[in-house]
PDB file of N, CA and C in Angstrom:
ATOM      1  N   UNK A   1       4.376 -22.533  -3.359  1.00  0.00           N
ATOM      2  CA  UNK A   1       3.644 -21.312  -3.641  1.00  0.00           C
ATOM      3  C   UNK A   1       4.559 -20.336  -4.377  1.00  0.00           C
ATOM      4  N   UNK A   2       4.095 -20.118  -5.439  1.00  0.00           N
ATOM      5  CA  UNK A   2       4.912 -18.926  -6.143  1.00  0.00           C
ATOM      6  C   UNK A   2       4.644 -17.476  -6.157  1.00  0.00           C
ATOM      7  N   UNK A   3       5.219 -16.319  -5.987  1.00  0.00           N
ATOM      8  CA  UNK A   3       5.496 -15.490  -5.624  1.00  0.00           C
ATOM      9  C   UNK A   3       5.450 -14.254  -6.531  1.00  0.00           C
ATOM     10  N   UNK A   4       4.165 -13.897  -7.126  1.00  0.00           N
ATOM     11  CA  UNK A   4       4.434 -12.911  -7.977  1.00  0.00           C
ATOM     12  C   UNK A   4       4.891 -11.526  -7.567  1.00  0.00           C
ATOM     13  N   UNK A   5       5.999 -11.467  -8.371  1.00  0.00           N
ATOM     14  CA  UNK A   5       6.918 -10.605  -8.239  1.00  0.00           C
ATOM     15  C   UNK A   5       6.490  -8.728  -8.824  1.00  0.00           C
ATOM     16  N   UNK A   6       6.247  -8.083  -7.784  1.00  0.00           N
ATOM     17  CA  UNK A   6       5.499  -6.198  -7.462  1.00  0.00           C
ATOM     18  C   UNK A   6       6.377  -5.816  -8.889  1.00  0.00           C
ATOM     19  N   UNK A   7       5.340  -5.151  -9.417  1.00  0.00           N
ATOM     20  CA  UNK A   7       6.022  -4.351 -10.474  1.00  0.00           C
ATOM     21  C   UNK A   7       6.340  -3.031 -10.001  1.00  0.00           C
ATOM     22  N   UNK A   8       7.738  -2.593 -10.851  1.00  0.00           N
ATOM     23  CA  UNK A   8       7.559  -1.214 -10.574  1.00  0.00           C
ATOM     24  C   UNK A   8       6.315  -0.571 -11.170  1.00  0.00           C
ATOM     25  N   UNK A   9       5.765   0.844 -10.219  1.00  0.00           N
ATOM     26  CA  UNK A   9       5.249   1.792 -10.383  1.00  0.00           C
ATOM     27  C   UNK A   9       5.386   2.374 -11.485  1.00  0.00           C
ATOM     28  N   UNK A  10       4.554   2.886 -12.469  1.00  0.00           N
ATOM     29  CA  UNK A  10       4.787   3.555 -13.982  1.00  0.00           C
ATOM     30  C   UNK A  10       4.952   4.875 -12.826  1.00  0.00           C
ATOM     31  N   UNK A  11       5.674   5.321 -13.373  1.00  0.00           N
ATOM     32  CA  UNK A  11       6.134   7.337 -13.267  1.00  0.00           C
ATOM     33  C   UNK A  11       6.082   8.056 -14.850  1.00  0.00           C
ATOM     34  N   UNK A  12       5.358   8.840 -14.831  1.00  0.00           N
ATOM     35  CA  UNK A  12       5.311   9.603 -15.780  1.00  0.00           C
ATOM     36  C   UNK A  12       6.015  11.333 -15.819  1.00  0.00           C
ATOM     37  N   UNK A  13       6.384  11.854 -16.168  1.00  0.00           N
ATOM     38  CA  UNK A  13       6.546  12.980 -16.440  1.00  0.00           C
ATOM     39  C   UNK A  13       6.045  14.000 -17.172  1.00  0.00           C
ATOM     40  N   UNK A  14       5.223  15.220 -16.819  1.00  0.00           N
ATOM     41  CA  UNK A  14       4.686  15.738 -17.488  1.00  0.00           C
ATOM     42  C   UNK A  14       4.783  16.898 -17.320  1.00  0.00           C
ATOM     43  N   UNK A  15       4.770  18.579 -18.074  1.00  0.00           N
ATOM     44  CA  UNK A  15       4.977  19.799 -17.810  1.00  0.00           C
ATOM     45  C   UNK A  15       3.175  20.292 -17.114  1.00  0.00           C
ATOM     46  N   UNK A  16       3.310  21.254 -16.333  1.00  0.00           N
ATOM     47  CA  UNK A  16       2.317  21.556 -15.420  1.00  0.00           C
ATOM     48  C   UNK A  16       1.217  21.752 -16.309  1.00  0.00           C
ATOM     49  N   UNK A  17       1.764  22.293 -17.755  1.00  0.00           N
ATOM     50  CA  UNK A  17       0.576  23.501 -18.717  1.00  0.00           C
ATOM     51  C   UNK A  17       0.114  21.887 -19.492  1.00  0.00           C
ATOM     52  N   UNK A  18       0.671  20.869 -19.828  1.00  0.00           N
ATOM     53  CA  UNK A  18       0.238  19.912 -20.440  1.00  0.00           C
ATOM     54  C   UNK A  18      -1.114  19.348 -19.552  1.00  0.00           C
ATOM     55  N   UNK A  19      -0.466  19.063 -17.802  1.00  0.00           N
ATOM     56  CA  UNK A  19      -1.496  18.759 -17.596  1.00  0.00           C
ATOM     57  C   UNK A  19      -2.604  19.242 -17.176  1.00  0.00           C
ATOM     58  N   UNK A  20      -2.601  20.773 -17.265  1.00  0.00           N
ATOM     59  CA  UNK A  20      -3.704  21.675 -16.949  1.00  0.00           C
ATOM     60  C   UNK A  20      -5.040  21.248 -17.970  1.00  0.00           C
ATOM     61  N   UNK A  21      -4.241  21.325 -19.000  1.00  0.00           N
ATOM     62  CA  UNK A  21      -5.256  21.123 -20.193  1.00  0.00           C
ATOM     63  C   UNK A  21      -6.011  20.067 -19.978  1.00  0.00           C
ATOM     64  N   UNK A  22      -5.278  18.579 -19.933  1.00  0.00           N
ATOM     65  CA  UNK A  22      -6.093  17.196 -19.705  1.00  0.00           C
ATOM     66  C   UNK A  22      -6.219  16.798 -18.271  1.00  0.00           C
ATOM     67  N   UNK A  23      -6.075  17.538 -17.345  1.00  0.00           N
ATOM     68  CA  UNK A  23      -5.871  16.987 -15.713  1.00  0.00           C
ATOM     69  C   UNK A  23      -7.146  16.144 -15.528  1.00  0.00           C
ATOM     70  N   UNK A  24      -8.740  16.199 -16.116  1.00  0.00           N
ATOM     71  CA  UNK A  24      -9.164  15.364 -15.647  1.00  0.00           C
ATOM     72  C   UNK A  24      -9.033  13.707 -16.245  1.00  0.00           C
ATOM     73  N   UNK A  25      -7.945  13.751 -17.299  1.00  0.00           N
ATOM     74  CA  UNK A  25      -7.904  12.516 -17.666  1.00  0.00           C
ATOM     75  C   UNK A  25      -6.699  11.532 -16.906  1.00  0.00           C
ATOM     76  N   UNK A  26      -5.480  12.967 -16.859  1.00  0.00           N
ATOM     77  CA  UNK A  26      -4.162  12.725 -16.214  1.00  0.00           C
ATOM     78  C   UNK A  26      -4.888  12.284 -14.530  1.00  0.00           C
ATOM     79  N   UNK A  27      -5.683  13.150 -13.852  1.00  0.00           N
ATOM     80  CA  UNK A  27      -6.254  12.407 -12.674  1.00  0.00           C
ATOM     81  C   UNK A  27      -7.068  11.100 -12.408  1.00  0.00           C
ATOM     82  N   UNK A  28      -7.516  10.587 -13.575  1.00  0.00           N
ATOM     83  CA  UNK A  28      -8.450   9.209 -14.089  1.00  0.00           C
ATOM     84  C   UNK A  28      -7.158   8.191 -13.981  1.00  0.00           C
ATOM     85  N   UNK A  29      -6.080   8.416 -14.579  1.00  0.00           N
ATOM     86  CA  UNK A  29      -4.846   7.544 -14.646  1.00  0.00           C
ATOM     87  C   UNK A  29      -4.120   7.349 -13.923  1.00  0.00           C
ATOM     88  N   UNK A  30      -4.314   8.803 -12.566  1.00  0.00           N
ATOM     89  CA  UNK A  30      -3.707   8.029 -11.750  1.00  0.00           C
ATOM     90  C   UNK A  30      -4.251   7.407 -10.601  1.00  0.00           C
ATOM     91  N   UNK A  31      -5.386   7.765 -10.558  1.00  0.00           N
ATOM     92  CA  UNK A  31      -6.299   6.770  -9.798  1.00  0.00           C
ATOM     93  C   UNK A  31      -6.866   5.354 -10.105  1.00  0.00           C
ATOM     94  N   UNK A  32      -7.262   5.707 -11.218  1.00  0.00           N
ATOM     95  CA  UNK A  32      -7.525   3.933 -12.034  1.00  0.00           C
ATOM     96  C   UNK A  32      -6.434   2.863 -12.022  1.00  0.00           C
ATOM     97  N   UNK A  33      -4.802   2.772 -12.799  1.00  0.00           N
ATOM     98  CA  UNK A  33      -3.770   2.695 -13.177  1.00  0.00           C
ATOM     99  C   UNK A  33      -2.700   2.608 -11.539  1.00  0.00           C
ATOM    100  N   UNK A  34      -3.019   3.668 -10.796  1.00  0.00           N
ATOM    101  CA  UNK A  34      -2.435   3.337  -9.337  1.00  0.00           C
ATOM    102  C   UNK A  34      -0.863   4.208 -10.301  1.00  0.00           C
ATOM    103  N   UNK A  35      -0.781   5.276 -10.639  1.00  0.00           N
ATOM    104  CA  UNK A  35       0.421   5.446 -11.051  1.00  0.00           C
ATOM    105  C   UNK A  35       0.649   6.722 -10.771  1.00  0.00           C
ATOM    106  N   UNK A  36       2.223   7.244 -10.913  1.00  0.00           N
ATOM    107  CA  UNK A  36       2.686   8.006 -10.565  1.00  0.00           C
ATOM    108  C   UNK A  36       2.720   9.895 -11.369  1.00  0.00           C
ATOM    109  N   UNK A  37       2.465  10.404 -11.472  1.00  0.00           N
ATOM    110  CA  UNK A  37       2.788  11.854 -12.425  1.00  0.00           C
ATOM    111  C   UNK A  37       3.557  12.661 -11.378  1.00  0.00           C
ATOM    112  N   UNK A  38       4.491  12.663 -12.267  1.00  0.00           N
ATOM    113  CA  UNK A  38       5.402  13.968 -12.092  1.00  0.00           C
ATOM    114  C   UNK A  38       5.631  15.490 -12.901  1.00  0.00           C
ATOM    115  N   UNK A  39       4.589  16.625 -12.278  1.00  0.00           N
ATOM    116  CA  UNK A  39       4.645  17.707 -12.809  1.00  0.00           C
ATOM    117  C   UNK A  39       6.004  18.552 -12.888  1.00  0.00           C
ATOM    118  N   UNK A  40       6.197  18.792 -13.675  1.00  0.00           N
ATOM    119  CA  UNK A  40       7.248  20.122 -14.122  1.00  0.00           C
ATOM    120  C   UNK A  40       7.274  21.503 -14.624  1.00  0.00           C
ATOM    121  N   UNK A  41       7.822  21.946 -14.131  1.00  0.00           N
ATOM    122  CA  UNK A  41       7.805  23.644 -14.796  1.00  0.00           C
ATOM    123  C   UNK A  41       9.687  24.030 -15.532  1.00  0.00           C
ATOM    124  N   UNK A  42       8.985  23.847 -16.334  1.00  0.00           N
ATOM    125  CA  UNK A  42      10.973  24.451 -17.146  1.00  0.00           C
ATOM    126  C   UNK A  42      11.454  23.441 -17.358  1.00  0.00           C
ATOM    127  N   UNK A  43      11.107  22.033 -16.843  1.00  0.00           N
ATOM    128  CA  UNK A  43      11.687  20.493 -17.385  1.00  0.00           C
ATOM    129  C   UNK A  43      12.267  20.416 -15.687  1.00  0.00           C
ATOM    130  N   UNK A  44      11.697  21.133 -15.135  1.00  0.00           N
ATOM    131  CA  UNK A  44      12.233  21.083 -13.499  1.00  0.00           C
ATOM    132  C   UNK A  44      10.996  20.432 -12.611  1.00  0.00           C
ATOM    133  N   UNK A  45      11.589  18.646 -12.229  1.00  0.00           N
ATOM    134  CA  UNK A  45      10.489  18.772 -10.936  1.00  0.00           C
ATOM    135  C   UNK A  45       9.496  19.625  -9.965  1.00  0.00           C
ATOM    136  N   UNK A  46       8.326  19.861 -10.184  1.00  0.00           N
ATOM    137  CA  UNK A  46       7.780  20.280  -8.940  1.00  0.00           C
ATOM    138  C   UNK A  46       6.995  19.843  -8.088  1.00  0.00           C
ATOM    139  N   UNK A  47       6.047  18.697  -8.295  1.00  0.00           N
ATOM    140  CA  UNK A  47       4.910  18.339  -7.937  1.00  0.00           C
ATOM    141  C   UNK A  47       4.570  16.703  -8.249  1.00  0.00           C
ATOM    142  N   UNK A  48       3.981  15.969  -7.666  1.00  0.00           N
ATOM    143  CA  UNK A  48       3.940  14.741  -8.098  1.00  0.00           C
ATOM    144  C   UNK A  48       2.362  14.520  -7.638  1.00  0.00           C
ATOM    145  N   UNK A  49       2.200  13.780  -8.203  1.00  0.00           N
ATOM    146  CA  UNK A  49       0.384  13.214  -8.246  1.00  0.00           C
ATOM    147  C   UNK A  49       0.996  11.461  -7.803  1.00  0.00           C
ATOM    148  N   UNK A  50      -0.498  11.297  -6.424  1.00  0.00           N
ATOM    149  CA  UNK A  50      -0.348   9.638  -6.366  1.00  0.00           C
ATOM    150  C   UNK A  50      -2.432   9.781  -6.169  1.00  0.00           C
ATOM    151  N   UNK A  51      -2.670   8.543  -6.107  1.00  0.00           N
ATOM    152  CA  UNK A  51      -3.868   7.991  -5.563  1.00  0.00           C
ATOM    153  C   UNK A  51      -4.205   8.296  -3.959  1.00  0.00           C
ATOM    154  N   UNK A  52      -5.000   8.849  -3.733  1.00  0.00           N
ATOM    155  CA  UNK A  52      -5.244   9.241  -2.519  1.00  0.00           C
ATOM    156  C   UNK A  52      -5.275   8.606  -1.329  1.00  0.00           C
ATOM    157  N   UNK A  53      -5.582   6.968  -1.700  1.00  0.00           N
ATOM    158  CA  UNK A  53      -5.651   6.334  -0.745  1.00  0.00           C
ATOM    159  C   UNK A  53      -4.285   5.759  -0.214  1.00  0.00           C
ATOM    160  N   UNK A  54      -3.010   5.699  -1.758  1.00  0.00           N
ATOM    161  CA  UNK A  54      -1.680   5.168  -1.247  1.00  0.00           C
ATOM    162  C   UNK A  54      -1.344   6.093  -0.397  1.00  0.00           C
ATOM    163  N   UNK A  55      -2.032   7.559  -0.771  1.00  0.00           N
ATOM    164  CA  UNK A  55      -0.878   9.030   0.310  1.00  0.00           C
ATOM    165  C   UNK A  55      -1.423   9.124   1.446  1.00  0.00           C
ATOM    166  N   UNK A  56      -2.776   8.424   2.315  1.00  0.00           N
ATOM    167  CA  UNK A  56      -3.186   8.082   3.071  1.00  0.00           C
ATOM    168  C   UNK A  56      -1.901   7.048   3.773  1.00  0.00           C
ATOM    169  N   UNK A  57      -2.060   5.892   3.269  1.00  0.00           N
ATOM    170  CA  UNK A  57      -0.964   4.859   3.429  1.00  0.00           C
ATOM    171  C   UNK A  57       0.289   5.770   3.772  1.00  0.00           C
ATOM    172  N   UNK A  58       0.547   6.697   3.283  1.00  0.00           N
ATOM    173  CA  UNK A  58       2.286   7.083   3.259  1.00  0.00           C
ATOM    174  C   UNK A  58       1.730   7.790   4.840  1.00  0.00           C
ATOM    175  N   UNK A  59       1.180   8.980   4.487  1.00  0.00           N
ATOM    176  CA  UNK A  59       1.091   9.392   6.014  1.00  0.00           C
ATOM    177  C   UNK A  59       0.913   8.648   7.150  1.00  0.00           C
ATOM    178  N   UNK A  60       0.366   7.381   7.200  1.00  0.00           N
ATOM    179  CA  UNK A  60       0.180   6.577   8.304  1.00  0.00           C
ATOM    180  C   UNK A  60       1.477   6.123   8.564  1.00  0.00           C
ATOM    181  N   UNK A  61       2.248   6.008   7.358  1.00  0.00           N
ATOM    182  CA  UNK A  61       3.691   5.393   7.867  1.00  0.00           C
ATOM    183  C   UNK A  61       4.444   6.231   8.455  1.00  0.00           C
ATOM    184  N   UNK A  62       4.366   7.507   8.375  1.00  0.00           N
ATOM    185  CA  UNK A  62       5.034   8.818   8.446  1.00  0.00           C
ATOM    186  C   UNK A  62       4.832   8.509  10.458  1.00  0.00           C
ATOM    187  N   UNK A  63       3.224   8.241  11.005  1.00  0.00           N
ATOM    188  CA  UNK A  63       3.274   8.256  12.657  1.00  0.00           C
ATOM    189  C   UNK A  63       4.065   7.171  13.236  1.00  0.00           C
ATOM    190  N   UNK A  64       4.673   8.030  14.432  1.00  0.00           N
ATOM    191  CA  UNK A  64       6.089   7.621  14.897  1.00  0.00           C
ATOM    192  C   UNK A  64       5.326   6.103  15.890  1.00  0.00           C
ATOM    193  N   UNK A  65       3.854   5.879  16.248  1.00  0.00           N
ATOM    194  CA  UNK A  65       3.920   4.812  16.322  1.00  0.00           C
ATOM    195  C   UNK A  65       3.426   4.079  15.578  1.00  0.00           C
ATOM    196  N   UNK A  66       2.889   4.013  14.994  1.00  0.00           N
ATOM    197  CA  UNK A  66       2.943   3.164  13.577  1.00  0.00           C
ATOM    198  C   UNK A  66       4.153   2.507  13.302  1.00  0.00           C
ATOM    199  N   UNK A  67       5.228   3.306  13.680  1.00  0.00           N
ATOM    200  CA  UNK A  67       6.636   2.617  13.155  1.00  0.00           C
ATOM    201  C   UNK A  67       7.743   2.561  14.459  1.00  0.00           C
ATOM    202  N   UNK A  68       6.865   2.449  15.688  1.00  0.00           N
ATOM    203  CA  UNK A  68       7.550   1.626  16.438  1.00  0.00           C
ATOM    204  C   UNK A  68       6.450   0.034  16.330  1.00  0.00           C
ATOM    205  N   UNK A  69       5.605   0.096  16.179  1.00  0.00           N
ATOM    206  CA  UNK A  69       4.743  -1.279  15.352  1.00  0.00           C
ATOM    207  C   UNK A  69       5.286  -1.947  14.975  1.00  0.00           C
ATOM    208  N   UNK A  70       5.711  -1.729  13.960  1.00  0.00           N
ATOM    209  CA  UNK A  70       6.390  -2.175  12.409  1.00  0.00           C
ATOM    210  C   UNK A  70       7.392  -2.652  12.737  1.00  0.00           C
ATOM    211  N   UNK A  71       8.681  -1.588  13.394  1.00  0.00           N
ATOM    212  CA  UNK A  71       9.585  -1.696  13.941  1.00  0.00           C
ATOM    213  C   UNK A  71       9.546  -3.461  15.156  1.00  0.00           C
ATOM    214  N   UNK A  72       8.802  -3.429  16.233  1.00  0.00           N
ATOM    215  CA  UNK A  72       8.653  -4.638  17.099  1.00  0.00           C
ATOM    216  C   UNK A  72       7.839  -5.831  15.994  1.00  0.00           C
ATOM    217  N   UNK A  73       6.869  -5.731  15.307  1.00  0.00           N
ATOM    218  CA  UNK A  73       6.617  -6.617  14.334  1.00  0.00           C
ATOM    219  C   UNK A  73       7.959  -7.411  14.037  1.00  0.00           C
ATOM    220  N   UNK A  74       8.537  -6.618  13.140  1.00  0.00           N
ATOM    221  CA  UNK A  74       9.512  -6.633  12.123  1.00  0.00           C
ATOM    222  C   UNK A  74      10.808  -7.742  13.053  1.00  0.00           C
ATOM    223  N   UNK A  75      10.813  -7.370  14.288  1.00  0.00           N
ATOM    224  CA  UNK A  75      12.030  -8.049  15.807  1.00  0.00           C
ATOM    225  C   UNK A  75      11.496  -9.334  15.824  1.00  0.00           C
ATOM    226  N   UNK A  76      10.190  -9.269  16.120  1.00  0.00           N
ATOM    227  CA  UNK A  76       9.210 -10.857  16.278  1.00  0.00           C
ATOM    228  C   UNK A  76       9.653 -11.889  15.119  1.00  0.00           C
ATOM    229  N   UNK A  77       9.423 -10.871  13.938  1.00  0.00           N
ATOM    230  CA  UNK A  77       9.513 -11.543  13.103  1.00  0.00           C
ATOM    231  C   UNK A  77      11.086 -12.806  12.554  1.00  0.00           C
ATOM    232  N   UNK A  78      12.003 -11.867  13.109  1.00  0.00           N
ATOM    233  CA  UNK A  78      13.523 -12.294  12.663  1.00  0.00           C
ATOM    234  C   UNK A  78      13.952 -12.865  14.081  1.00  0.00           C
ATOM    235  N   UNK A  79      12.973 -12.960  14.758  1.00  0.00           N
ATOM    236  CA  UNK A  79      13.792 -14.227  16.125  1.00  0.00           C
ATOM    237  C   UNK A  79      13.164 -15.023  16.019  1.00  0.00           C
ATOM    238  N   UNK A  80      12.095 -15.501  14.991  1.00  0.00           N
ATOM    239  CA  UNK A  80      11.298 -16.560  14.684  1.00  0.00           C
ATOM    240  C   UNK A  80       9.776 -16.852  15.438  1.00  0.00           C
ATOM    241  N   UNK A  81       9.164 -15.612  16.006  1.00  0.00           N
ATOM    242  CA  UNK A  81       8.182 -15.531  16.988  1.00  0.00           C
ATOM    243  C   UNK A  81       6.730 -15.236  15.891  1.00  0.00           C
ATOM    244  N   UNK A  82       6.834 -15.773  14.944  1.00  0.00           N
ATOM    245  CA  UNK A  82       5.705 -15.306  14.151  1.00  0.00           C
ATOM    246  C   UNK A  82       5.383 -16.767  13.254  1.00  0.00           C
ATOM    247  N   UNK A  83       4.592 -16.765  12.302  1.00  0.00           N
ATOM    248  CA  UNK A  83       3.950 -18.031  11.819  1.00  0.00           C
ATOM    249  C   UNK A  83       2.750 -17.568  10.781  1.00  0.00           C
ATOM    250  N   UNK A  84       3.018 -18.339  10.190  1.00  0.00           N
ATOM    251  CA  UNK A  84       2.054 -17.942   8.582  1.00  0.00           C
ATOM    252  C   UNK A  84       0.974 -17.664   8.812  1.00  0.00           C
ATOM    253  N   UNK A  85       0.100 -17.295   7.858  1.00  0.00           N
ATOM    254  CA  UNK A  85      -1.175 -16.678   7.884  1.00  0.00           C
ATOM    255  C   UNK A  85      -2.261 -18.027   7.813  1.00  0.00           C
ATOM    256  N   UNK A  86      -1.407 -18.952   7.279  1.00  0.00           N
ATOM    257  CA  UNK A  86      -2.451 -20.111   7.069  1.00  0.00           C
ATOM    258  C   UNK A  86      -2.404 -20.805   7.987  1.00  0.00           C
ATOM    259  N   UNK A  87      -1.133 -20.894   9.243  1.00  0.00           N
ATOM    260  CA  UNK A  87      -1.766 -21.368  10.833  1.00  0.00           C
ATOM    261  C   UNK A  87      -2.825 -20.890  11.293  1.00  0.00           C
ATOM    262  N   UNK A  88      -2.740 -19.091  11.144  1.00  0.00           N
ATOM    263  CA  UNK A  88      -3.683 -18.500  12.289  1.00  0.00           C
ATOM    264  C   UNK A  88      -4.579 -18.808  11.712  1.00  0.00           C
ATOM    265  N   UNK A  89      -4.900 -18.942  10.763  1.00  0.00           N
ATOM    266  CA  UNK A  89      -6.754 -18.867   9.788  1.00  0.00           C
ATOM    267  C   UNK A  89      -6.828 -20.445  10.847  1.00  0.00           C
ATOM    268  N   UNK A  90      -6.335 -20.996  10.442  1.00  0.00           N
ATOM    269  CA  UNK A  90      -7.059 -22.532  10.739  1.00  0.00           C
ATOM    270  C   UNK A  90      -7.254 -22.579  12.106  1.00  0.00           C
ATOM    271  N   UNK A  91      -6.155 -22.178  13.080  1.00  0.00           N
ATOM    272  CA  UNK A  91      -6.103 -21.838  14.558  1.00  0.00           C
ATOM    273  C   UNK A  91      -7.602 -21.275  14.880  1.00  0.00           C
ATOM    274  N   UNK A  92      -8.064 -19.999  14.275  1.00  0.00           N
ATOM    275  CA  UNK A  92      -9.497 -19.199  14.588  1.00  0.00           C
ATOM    276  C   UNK A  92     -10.184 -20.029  13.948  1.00  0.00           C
ATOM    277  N   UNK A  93     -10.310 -20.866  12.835  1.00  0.00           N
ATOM    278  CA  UNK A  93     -11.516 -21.800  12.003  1.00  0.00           C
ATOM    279  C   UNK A  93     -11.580 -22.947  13.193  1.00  0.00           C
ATOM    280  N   UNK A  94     -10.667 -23.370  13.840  1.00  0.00           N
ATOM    281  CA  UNK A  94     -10.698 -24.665  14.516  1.00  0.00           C
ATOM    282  C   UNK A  94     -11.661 -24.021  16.100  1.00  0.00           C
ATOM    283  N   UNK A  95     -11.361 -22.619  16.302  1.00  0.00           N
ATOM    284  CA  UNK A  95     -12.044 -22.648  17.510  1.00  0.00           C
ATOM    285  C   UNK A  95     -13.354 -22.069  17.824  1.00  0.00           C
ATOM    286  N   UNK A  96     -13.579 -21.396  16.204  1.00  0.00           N
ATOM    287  CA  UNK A  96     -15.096 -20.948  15.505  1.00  0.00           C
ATOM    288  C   UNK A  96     -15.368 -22.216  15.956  1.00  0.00           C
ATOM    289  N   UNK A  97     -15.337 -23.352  15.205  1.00  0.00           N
ATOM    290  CA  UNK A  97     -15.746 -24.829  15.033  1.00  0.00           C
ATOM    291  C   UNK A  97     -15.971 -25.514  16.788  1.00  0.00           C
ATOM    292  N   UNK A  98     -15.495 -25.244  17.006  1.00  0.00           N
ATOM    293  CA  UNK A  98     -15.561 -25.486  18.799  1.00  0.00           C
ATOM    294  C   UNK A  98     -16.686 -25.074  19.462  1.00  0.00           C
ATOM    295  N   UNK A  99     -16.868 -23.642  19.105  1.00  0.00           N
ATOM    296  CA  UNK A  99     -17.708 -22.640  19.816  1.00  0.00           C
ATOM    297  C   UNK A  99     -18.856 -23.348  19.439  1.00  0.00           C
ATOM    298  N   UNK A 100     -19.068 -23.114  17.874  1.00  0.00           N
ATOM    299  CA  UNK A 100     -20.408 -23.777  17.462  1.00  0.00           C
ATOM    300  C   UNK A 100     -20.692 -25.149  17.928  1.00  0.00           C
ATOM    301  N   UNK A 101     -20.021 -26.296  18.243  1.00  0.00           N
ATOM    302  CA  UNK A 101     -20.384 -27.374  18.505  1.00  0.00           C
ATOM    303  C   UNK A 101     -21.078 -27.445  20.399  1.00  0.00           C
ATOM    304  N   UNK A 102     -19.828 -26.184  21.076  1.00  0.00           N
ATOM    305  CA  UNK A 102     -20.793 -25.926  22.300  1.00  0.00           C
ATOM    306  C   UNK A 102     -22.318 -25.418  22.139  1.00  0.00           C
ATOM    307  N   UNK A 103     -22.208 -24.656  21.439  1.00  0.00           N
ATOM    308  CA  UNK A 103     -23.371 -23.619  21.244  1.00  0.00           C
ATOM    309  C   UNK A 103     -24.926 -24.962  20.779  1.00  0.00           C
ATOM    310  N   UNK A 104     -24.928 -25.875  20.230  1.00  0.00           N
ATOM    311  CA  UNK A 104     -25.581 -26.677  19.896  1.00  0.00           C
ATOM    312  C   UNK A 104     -25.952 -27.671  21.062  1.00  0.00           C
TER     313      UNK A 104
END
């Protein structure tokens, strides 16, 4: 199985008054596109634009259990207590398949 490899994120840079003018297109791009804008004032960082649903994502990572989760996941994972996604599918398909043959 090969492994396509995450691109970086486009980041853009843009001054605040540029994107005042076009913001509803600069907001189309970064929702469509999944990309980054970085507003400026004076050529100075201030503000950054993401997709609403990744900054959803960020805040969820932000709760402290969420990332004791992650954190014990992550332990399972590196003492060898975990197993591919294509065991468990077949594991639940094999006992779907069970159920139904009682059920008959």
């Amino acid at each position: 199985m090969t492994r396509k490899r995450k691109q970086k994120p486009m980041v853009r840079h843009l001054p605040i008054t540029k994107a005042r003018i076009n913001l509803g297109a600069v907001v189309k791009q970064v929702h469509l596109n999944k990309e980054y804008v970085i507003l400026e004032k004076d050529g100075i960082p201030i503000v950054a634009l993401m997709d609403a649903e990744e900054f959803e994502d960020y805040l969820e990572l932000q709760d402290p259990e969420v990332k004791r989760h992650i954190a014990a996941s992550t332990k399972e994972y590196r003492e060898g207590k975990s197993f591919p996604a294509e065991d468990l599918i077949a594991e639940l398909e094999e006992k779907e398949g069970a159920k139904r043959g009682r059920r008959r």
